[in-house]
Protein backbone atom coordinates (compact mmCIF):
# COMPACT_ATOMS: atom_id res chain seq x y z
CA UNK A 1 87.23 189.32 69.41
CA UNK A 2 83.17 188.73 69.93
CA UNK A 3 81.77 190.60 73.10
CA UNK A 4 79.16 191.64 74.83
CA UNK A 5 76.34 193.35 72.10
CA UNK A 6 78.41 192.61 69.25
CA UNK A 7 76.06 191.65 65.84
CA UNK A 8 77.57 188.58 63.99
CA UNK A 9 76.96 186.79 60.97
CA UNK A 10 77.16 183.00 60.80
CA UNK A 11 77.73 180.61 57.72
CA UNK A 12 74.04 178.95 58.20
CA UNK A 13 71.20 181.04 58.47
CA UNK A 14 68.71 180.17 61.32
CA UNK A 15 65.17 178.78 59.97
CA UNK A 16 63.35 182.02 60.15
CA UNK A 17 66.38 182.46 57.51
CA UNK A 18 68.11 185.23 59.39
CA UNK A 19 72.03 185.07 59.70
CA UNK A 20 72.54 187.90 61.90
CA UNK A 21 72.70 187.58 65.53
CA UNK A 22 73.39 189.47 68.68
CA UNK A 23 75.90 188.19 71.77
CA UNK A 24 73.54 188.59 75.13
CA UNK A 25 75.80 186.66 77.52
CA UNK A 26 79.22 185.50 77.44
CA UNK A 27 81.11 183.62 80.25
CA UNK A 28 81.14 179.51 80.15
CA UNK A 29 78.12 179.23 77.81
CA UNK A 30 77.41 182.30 75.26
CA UNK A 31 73.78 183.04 74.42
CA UNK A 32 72.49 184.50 70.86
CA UNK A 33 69.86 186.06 70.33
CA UNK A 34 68.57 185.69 66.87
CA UNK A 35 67.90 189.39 64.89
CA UNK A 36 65.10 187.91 62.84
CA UNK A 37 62.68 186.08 65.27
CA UNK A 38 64.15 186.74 68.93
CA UNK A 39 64.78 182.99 69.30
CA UNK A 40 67.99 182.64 71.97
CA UNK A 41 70.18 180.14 71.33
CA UNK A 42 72.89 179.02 74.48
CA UNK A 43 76.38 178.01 72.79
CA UNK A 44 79.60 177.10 74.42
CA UNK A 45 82.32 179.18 73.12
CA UNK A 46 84.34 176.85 71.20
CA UNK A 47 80.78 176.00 68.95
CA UNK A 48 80.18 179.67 68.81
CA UNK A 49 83.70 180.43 66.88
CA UNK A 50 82.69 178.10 64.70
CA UNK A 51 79.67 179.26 63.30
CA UNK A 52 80.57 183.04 63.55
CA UNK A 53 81.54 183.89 59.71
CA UNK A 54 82.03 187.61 60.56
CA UNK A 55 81.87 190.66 63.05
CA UNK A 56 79.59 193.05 61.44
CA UNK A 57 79.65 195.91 64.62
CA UNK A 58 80.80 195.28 67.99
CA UNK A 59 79.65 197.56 71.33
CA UNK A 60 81.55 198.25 73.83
């Protein structure tokens, strides 16, 4: 399950060609914060499941 702080991978990699990202918000909309450039993306949840390929370390 994605939370708060977790680091996921998604199937396309951003343009900076990063493909790791971190979960800053949740709640309605979920905002991403890229690990490569610091871009934040703002993603509804639905989108965000499917993008996410994997769960590579989640924080509690």
């Amino acid at each position: 399950m994605l939370q708060l702080g977790a680091i996921i991978e998604t199937k396309k990699p951003h343009p900076c060609g990063s493909v790791k990202w971190e979960i800053v918000r949740t709640g309605a909309d979920w905002k991403i914060k890229c690990l490569g450039c610091g871009r934040l993306v703002v993603l509804s949840p639905d989108e965000l499941k499917k993008r996410v390929k994997r769960i590579l370390s989640e924080e509690m």
